[in-house]
N, C-alpha and C. Protein backbone atom coordinates (compact mmCIF):
# COMPACT_ATOMS: atom_id res chain seq x y z
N UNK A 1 22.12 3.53 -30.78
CA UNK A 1 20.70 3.74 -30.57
C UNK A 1 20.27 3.01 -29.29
N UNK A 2 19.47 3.60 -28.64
CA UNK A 2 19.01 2.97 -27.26
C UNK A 2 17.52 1.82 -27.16
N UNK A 3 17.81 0.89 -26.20
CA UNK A 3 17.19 0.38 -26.59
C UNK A 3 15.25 0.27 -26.24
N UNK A 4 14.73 0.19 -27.24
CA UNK A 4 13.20 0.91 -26.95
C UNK A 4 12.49 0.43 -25.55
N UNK A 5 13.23 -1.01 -25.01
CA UNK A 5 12.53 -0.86 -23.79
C UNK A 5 12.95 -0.34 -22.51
N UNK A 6 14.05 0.40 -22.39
CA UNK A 6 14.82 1.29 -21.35
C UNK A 6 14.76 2.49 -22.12
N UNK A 7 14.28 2.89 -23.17
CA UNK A 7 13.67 4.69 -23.51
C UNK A 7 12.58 5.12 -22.97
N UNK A 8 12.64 6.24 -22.53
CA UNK A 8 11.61 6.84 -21.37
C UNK A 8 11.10 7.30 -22.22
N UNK A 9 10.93 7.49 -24.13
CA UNK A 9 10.11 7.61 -24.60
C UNK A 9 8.90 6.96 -24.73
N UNK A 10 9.29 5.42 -24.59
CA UNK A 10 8.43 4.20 -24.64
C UNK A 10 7.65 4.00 -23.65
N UNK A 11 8.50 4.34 -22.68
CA UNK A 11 7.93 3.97 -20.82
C UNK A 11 7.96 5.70 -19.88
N UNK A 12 7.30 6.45 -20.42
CA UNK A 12 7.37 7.91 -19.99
C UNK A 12 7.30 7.49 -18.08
N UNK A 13 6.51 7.01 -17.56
CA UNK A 13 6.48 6.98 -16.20
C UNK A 13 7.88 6.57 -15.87
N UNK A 14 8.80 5.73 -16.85
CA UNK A 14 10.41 5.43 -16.26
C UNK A 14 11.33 6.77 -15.74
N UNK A 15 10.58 8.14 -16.39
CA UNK A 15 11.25 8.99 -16.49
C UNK A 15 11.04 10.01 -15.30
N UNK A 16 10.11 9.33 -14.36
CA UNK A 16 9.59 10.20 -13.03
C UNK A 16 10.80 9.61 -11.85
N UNK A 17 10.97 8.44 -12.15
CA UNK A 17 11.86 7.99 -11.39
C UNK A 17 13.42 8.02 -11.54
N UNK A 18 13.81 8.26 -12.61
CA UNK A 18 14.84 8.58 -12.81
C UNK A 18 16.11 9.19 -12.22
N UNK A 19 15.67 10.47 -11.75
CA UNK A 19 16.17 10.84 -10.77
C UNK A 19 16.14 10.78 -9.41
N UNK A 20 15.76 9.66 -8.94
CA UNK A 20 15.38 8.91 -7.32
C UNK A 20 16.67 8.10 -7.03
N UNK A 21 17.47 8.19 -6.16
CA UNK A 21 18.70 7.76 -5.55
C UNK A 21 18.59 6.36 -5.60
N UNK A 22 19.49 4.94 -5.44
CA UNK A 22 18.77 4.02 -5.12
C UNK A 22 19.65 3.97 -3.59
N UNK A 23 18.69 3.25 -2.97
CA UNK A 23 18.80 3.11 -1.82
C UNK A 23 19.30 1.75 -1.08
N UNK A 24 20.41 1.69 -0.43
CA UNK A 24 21.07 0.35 0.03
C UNK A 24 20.11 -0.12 0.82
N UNK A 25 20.53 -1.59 0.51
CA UNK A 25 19.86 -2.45 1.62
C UNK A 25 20.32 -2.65 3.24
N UNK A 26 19.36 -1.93 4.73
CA UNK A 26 20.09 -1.81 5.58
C UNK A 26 20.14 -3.16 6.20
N UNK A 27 19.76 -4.04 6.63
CA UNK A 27 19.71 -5.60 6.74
C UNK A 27 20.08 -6.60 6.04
N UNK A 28 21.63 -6.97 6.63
CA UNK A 28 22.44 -7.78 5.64
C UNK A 28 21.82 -8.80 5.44
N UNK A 29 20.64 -9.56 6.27
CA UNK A 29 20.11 -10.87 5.91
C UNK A 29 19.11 -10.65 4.92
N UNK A 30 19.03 -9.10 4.92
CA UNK A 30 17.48 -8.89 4.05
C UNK A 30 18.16 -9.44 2.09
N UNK A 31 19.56 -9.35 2.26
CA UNK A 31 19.86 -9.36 0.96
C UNK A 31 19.89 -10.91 0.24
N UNK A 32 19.91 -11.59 1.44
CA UNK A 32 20.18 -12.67 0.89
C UNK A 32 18.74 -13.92 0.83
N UNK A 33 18.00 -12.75 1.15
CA UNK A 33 16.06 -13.36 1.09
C UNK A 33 16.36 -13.30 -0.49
N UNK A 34 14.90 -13.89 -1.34
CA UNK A 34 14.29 -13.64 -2.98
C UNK A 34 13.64 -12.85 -2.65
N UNK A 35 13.80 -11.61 -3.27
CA UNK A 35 12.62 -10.32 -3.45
C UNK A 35 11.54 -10.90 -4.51
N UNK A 36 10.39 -11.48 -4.47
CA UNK A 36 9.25 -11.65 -5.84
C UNK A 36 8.68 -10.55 -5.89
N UNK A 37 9.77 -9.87 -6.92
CA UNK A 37 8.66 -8.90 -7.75
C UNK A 37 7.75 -9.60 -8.77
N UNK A 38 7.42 -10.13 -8.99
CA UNK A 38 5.60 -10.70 -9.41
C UNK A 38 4.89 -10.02 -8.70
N UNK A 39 5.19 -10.72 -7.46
CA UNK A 39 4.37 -10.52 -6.29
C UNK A 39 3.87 -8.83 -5.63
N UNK A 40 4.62 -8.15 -6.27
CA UNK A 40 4.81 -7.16 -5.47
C UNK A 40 5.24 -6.24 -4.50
N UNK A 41 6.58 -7.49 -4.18
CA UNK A 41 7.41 -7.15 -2.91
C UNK A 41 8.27 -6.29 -3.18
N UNK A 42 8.74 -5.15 -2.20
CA UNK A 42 9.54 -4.61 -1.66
C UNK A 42 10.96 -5.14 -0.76
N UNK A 43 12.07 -4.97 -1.40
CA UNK A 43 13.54 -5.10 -0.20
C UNK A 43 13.82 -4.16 0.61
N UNK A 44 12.61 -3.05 0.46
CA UNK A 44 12.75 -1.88 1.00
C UNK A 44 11.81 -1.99 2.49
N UNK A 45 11.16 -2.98 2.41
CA UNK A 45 9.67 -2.94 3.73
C UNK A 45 9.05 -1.98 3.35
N UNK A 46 8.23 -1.73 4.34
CA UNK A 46 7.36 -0.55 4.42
C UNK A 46 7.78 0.86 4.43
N UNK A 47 7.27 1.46 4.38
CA UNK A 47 7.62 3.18 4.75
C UNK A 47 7.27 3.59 6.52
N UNK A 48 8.10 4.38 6.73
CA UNK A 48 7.66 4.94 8.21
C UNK A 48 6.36 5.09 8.15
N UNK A 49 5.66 5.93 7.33
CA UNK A 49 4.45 6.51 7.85
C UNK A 49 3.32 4.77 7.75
N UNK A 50 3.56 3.81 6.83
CA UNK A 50 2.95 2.70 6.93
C UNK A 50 3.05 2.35 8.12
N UNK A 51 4.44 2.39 8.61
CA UNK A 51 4.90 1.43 10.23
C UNK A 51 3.38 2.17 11.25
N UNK A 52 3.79 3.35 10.92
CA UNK A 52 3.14 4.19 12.24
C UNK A 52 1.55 3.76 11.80
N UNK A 53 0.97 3.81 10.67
CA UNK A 53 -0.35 3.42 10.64
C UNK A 53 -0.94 2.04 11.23
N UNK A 54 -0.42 0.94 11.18
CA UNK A 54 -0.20 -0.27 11.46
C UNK A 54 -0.67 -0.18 12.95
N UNK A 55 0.86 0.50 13.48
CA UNK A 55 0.88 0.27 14.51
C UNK A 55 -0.23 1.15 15.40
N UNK A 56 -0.60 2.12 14.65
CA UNK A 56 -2.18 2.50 15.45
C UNK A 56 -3.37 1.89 15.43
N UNK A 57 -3.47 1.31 14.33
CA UNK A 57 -4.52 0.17 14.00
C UNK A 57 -4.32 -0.74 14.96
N UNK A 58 -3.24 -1.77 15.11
CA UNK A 58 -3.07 -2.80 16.23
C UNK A 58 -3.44 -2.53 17.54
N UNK A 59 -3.35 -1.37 18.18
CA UNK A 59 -3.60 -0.74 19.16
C UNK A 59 -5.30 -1.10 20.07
N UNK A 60 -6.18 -0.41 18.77
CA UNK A 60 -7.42 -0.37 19.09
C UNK A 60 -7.80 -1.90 18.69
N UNK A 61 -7.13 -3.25 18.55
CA UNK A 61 -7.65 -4.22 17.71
C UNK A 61 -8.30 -5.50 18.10
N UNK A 62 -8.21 -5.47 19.80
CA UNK A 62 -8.68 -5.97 20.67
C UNK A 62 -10.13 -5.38 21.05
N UNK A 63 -10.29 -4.48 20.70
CA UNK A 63 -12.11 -3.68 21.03
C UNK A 63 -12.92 -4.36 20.16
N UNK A 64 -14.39 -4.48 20.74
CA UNK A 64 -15.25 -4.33 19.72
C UNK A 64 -15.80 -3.33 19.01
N UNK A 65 -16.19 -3.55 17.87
CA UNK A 65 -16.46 -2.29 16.97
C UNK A 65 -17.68 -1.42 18.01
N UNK A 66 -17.43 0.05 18.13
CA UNK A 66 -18.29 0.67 18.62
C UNK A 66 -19.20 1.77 17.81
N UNK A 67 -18.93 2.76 17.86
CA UNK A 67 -19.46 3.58 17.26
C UNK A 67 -19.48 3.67 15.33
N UNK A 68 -18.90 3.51 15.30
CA UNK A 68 -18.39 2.66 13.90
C UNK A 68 -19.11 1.96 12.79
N UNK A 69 -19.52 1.02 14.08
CA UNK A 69 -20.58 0.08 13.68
C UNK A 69 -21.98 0.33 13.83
N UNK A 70 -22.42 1.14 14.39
CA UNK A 70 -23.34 1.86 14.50
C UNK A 70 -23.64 3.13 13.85
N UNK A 71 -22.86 3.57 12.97
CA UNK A 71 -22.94 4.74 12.01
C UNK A 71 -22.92 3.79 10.56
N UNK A 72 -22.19 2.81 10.58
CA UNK A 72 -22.04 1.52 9.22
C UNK A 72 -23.71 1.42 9.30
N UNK A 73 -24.23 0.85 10.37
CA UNK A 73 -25.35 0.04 10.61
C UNK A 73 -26.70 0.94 9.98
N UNK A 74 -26.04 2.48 10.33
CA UNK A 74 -27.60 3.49 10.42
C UNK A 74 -27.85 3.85 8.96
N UNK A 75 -26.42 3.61 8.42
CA UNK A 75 -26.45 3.84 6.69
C UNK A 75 -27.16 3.21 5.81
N UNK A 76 -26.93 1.89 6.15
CA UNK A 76 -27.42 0.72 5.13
C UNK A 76 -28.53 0.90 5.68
N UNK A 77 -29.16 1.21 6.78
CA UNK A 77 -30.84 1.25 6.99
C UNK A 77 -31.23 2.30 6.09
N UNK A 78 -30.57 3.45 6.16
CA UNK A 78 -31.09 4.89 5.40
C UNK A 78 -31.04 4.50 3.78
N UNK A 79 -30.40 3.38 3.24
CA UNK A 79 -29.79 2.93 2.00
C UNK A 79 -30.84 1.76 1.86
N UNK A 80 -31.45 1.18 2.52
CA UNK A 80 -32.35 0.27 2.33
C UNK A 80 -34.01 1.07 2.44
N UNK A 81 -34.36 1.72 3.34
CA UNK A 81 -35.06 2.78 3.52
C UNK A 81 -35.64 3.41 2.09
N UNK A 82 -34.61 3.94 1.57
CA UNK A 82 -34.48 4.74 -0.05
C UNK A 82 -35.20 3.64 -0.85
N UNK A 83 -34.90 2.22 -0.63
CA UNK A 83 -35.19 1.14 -1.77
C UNK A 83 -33.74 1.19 -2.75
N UNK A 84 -32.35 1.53 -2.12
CA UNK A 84 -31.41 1.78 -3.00
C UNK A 84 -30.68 0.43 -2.55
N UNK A 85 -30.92 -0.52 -1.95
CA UNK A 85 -30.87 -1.86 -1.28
C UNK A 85 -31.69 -2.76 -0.50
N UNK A 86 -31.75 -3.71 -0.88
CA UNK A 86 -32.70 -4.63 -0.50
C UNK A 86 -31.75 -5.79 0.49
């Protein structure tokens, strides 16, 4: 009999992953870090499409807020305006 806390009856979301490859670690030093899963960490890093978001964000991160802040700004007036904030 299997045991109820590795049955994907018990843990149905265990069973989405199931068939997902596991994936080696490509950074031999990465193996010999502590992964804290508590914490939430990944041995995997990020995902490409994270890298690429990041790195567009960093880009613009030296500006001051422009237009942005001025569409933020015109809201909370229209939101205070209403009496839906004080």
């Amino acid at each position: 009999m299997a045991s109820p806390l590795s049955s994907t009856a018990f843990l149905p979301a265990l069973g989405e992953f199931s068939s997902l490859a596991s994936q080696p670690l490509t950074d031999a030093s990465a193996s010999a870090k502590p992964v804290r899963l508590d914490q939430n960490e990944s041995p995997y890093g990020p995902c490409d499409k994270a890298k690429e978001v990041c790195a567009n964000a960093i880009a613009d991160a030296n500006r001051y807020p422009g237009q942005e802040l001025d569409d933020l700004r015109a809201a909370i007036a229209a939101l205070a305006r209403e009496g839906l904030i004080r």
